[in-house]
Protein backbone atom coordinates (compact mmCIF):
# COMPACT_ATOMS: atom_id res chain seq x y z
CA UNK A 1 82.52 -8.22 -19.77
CA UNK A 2 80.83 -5.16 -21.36
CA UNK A 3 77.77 -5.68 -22.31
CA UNK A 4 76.37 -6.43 -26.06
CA UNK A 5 76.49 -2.71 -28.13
CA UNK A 6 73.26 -0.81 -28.36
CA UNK A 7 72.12 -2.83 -24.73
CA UNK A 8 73.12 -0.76 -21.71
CA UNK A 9 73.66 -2.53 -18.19
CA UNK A 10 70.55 -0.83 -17.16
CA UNK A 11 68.34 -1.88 -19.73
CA UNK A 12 66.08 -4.70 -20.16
CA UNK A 13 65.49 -6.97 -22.87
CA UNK A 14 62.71 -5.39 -25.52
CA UNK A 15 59.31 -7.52 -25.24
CA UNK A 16 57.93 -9.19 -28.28
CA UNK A 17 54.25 -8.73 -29.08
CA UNK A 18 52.68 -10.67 -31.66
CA UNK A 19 51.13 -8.53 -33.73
CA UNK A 20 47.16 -9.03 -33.57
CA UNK A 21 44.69 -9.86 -36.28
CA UNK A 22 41.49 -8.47 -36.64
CA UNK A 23 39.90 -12.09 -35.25
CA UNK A 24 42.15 -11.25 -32.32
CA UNK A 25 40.82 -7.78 -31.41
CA UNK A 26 37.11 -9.29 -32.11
CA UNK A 27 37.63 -11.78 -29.04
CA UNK A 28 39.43 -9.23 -26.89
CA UNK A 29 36.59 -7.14 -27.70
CA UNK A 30 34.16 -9.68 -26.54
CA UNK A 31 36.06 -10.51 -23.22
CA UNK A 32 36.10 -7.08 -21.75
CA UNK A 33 32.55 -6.23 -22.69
CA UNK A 34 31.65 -9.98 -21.00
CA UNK A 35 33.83 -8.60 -18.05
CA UNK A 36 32.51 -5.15 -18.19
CA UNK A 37 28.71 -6.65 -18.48
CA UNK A 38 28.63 -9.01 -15.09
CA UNK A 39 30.63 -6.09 -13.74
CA UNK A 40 27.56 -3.58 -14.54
CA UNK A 41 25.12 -6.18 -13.51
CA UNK A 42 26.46 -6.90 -9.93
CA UNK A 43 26.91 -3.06 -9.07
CA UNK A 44 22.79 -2.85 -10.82
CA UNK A 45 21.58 -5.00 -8.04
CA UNK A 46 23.32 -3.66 -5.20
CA UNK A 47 21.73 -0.74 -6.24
CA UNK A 48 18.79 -2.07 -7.05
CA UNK A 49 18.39 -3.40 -3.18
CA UNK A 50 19.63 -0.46 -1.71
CA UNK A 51 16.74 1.25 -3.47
CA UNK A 52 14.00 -1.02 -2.60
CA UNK A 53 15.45 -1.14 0.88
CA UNK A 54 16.12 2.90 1.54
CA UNK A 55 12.51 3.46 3.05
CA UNK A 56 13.56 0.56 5.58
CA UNK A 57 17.16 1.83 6.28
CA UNK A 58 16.39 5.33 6.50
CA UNK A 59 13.91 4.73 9.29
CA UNK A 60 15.78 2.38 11.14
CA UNK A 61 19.38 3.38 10.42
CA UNK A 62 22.64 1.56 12.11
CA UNK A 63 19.48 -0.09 14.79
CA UNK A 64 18.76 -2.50 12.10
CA UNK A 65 22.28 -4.03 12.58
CA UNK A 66 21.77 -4.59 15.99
CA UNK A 67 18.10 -5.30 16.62
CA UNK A 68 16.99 -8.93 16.92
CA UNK A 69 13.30 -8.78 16.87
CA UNK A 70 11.04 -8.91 13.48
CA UNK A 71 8.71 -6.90 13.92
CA UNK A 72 8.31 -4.35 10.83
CA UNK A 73 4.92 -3.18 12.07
CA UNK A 74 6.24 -1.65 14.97
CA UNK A 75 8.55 -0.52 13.13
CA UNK A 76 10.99 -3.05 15.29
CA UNK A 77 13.01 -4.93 13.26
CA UNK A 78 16.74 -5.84 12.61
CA UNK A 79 19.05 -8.56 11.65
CA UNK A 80 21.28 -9.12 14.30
CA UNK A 81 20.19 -12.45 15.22
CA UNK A 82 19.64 -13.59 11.68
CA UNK A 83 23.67 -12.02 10.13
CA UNK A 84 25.47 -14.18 13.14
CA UNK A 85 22.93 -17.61 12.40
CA UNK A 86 23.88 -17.04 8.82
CA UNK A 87 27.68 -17.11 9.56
CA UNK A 88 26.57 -20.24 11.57
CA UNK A 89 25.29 -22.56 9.38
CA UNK A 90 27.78 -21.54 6.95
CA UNK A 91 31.23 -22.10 9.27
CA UNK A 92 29.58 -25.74 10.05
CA UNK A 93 29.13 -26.53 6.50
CA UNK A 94 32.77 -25.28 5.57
CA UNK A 95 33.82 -27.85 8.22
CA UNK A 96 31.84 -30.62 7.01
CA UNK A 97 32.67 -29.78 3.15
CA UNK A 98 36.43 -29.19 3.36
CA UNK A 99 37.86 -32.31 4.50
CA UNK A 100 35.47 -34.26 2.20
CA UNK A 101 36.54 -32.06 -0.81
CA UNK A 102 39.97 -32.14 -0.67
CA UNK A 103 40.09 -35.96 -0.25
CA UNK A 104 37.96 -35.99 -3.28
CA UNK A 105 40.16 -33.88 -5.19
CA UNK A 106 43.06 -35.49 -4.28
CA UNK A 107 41.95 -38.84 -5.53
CA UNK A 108 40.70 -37.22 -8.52
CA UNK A 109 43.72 -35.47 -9.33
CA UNK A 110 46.56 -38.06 -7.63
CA UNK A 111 44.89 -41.90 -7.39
CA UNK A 112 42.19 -42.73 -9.60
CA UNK A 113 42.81 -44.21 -12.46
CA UNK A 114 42.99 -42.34 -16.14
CA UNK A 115 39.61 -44.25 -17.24
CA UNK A 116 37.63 -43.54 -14.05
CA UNK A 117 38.88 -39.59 -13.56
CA UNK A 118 36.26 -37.89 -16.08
CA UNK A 119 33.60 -40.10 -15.03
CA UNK A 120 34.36 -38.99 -11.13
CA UNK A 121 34.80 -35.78 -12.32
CA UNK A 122 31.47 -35.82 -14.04
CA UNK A 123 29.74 -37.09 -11.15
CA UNK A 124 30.94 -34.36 -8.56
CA UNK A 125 29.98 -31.64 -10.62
CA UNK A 126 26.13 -33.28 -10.79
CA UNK A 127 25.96 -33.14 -7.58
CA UNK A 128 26.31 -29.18 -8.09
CA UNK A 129 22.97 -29.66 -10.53
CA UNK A 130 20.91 -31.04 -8.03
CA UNK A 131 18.01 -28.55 -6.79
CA UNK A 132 18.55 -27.23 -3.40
CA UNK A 133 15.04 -28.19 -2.12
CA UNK A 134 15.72 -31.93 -2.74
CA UNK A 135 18.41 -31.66 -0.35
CA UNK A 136 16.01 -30.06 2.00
CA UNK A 137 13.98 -32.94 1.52
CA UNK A 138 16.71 -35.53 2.40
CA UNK A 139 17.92 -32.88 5.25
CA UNK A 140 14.06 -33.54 6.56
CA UNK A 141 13.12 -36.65 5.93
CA UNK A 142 16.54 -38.75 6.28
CA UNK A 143 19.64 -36.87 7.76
CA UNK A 144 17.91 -35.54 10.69
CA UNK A 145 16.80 -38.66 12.60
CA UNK A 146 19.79 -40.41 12.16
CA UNK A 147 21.71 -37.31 13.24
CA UNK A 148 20.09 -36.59 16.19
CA UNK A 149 21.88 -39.44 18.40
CA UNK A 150 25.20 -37.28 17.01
CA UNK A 151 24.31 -34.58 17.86
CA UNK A 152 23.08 -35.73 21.45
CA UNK A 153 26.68 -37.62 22.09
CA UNK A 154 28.26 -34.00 21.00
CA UNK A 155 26.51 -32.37 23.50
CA UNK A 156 27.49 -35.09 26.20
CA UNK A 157 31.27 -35.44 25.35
CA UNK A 158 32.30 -31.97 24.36
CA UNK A 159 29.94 -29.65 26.53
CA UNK A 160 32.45 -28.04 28.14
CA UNK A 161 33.36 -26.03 24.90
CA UNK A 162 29.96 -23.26 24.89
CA UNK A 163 28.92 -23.76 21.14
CA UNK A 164 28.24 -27.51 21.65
CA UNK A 165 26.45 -26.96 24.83
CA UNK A 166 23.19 -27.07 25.23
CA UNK A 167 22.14 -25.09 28.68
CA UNK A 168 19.53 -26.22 30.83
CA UNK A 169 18.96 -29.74 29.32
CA UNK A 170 20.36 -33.06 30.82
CA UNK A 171 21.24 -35.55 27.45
CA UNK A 172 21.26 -38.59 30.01
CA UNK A 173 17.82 -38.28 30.98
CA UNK A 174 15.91 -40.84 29.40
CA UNK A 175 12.67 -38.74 29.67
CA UNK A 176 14.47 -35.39 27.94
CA UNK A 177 12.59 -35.25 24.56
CA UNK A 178 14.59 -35.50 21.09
CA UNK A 179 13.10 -32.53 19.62
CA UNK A 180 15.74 -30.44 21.21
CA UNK A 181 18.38 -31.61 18.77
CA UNK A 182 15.95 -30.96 15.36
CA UNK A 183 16.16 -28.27 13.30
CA UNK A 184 19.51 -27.24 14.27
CA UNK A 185 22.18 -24.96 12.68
CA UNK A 186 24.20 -28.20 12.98
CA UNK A 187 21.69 -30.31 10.79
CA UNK A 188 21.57 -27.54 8.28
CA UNK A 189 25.40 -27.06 7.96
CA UNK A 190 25.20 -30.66 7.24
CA UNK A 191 22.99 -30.28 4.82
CA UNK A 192 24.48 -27.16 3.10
CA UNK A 193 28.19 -28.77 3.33
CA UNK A 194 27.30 -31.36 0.33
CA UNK A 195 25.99 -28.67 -1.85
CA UNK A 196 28.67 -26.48 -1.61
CA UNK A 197 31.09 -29.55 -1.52
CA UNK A 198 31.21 -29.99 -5.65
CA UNK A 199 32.34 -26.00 -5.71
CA UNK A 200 35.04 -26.25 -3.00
CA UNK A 201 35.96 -29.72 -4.62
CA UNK A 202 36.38 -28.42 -8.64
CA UNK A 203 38.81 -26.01 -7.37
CA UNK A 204 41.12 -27.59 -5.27
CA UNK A 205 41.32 -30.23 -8.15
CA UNK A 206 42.08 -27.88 -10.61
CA UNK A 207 44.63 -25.95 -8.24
CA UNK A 208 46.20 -29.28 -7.43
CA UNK A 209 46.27 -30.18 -11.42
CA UNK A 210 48.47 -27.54 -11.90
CA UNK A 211 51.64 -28.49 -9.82
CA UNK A 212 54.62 -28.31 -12.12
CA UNK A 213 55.59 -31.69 -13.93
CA UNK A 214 58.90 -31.03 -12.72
CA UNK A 215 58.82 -30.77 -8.88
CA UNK A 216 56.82 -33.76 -8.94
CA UNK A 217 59.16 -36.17 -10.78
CA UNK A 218 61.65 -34.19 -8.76
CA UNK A 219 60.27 -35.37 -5.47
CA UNK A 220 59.95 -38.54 -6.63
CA UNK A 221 63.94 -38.95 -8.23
CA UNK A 222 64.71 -37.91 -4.33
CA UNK A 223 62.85 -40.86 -3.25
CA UNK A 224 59.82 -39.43 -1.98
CA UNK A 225 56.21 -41.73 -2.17
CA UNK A 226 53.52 -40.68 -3.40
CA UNK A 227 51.92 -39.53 -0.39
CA UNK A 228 55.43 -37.56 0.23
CA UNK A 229 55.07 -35.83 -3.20
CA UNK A 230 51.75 -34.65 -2.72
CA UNK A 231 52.85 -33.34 0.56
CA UNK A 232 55.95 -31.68 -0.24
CA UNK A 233 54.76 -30.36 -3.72
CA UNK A 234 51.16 -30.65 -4.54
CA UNK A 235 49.66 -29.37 -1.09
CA UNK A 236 51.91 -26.61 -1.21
CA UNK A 237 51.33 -25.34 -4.45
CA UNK A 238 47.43 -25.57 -4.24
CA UNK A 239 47.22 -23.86 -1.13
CA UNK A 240 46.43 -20.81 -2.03
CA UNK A 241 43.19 -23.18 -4.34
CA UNK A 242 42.40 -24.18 -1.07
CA UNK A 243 42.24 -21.61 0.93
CA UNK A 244 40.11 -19.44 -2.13
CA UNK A 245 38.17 -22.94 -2.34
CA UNK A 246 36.62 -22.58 1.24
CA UNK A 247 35.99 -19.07 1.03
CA UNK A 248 34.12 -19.53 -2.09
CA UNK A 249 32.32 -22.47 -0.36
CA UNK A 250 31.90 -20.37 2.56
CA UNK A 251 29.99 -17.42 0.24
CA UNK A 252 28.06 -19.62 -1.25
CA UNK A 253 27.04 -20.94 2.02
CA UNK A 254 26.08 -17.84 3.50
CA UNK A 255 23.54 -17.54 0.51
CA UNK A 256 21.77 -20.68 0.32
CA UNK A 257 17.74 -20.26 1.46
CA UNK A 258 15.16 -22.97 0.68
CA UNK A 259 17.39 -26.42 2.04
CA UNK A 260 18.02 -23.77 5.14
CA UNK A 261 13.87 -22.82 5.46
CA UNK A 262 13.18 -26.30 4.90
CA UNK A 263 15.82 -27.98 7.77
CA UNK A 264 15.90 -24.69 10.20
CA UNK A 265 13.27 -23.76 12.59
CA UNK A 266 13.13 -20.29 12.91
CA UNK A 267 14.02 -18.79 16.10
CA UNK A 268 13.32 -14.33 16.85
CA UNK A 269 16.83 -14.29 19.15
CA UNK A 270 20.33 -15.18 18.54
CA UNK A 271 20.99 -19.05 18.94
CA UNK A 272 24.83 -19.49 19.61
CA UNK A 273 24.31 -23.41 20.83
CA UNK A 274 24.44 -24.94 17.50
CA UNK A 275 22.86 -28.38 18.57
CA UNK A 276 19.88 -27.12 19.64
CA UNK A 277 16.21 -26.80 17.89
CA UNK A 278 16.46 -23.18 16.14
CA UNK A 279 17.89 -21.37 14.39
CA UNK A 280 18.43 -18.01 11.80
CA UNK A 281 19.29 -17.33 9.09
CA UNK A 282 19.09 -13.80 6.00
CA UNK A 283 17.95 -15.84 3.62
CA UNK A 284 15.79 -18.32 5.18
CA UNK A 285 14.16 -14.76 7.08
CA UNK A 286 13.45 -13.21 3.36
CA UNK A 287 11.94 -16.51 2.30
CA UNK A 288 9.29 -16.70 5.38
CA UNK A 289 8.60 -13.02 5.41
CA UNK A 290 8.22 -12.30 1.54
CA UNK A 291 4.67 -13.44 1.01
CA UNK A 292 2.74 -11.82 3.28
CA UNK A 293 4.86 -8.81 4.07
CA UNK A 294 3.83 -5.26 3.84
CA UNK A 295 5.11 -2.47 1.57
CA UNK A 296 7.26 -1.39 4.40
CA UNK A 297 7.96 -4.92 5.42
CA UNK A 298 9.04 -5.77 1.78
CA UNK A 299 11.52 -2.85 1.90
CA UNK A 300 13.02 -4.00 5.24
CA UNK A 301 13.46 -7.66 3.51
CA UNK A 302 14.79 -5.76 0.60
CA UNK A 303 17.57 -4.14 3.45
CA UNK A 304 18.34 -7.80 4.44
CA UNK A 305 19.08 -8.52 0.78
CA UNK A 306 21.56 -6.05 0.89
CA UNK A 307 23.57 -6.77 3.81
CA UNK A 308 23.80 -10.67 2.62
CA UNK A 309 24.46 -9.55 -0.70
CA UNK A 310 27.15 -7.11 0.60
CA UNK A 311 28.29 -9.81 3.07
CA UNK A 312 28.72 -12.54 0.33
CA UNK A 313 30.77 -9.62 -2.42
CA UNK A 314 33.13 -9.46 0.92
CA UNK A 315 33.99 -12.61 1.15
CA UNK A 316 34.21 -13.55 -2.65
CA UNK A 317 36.18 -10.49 -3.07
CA UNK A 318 38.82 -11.78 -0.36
CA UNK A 319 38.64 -15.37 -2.14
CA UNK A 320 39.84 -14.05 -5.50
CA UNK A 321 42.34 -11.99 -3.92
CA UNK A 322 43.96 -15.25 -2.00
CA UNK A 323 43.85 -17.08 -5.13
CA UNK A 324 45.26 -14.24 -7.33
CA UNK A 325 48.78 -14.25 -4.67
CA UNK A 326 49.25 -17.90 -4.98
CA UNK A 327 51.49 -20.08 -7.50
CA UNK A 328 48.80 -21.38 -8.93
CA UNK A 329 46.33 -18.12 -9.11
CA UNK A 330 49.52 -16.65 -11.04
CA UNK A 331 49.87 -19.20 -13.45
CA UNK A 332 46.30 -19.04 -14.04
CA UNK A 333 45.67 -15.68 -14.72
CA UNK A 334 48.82 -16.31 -17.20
């Protein structure tokens, strides 16, 4: 069949555009400049710190990546203990805090009741209001006895795997002090997990509330249950949520300081057993250092800024670009 006159077979249908109002350009207006604004505030601290920190960088150079010591003095100082501690603390808490948020958000978004979902809802997100330094305090004062046994029958059953080890300490020796097991990187990954549980959580829920109507009722109308549907249709199609969930969770991990100082004892070396008393971390280091540093000192802090800040635009960067290639990143930028 030829095809309708004045519409070649290579052509595409014209696009409609509604023409816009003067409200219309007002808001548009608005949305770029808000865009444009965080835009020029982000790349004004990065510059900011790599200011501050120049002095620091230009007299230590590509050595401050790989020295471990502290000691700005001396003119000794680097952050390769503190970069891998902060990676750390944050991996543990992304173990912790995924499981537990996507069981929340699946109950949010497929089981609980119409009445009871806001008031969940509501309740997640206040957990996202709470200070940081109370959950130090509960890290302190409550979590870490009662993890210790834990993290002692960790270290006995899985041993064999290096990370869980703890060399040159003998768990079944009634006489081996508990301090070992405080102030861990595994205590504060605990701790860090159920703040950045409420991000990772919101989401996944909202990534999961966007699976078409359709595939659901058709999963169901092929006699899947509920469980199947969710598997076959909802998981899928909030993957990509998921996946930009945890690395979100992951950044803001990477950037949390006073629960850390608080929980953490702070250790001058690299401390790969996670289980054992010590540990590092970028912003935890800043925190400790700030008030009685030096001019020089405060520059070389002002370095360590930079490479978490750089560190955390890396991985939120890859985040929005795994969300923005999914089903559901699509249909939200839409």
């Amino acid at each position: 069949m030829a095809p309708p006159s004045g519409l070649g077979p290579a052509e595409s249908p014209r696009k409609v555009r509604a023409a816009s109002v003067g409200a219309d350009r007002v808001f548009g207006l608005t949305l770029r400049g808000a865009g444009l604004a965080v835009l020029i505030t982000i790349t004004g601290i990065g510059l900011f710190l790599l200011y501050k920190g120049s002095s620091a960088l230009a007299e230590d150079g590509l050595k401050f990546l790989t020295t471990q010591a502290w000691e700005t003095d001396s003119h000794n100082f680097g952050i390769a203990a503190e970069i891998p501690g902060t990676l750390l603390i944050a991996v543990v808490a992304v173990i912790f805090a995924v499981p537990l948020a996507t069981g929340v958000a699946l109950y949010i978004s497929e089981y609980a009741p119409r009445r009871l979902r806001q008031t969940l809802i509501n309740l997640v997100d206040l957990m996202a209001a709470v200070p940081s330094i109370v959950y130090g305090l509960w890290g302190v004062y409550f979590l870490q006895q009662r993890v210790i046994p834990v993290a002692k029958w960790i270290s006995t059953t899985f041993g064999w795997f290096p990370p869980l080890a703890i060399h040159g300490v003998n768990p079944d020796d009634p006489l081996q002090t508990p301090t070992v097991y405080e102030n861990s990187t595994f205590i504060a990954g605990i701790v860090v997990a159920l703040m950045i549980m409420p991000i990772v959580s919101s989401l996944m829920r909202e990534s999961f509330a966007q699976a078409p109507v359709g595939e659901r009722e058709g999963a169901y109308a092929l006699g899947a249950t509920r469980w199947g549907m969710i598997r076959s249709v909802v998981l899928p199609f909030g993957w990509g949520g998921m996946i930009g969930g945890t690395m979100l969770g992951l950044g803001r991990a990477m950037g949390e300081t006073i629960a850390v100082y608080m929980v953490i004892s702070p250790a001058p070396r690299l401390q790969p057993e996670i289980l054992r008393s010590g540990a590092n971390s970028v912003s935890a280091l800043i925190a400790s250092k700030f008030g009685a540093a030096s001019p020089f000192g405060l520059s070389a802090l002002f370095a360590a800024g930079l490479a978490l800040f750089m560190l955390s635009l890396v991985v939120n960067f890859g985040a929005s670009a795994v969300i923005a290639r999914t089903r559901s990143g699509q249909l939200s930028d839409a």
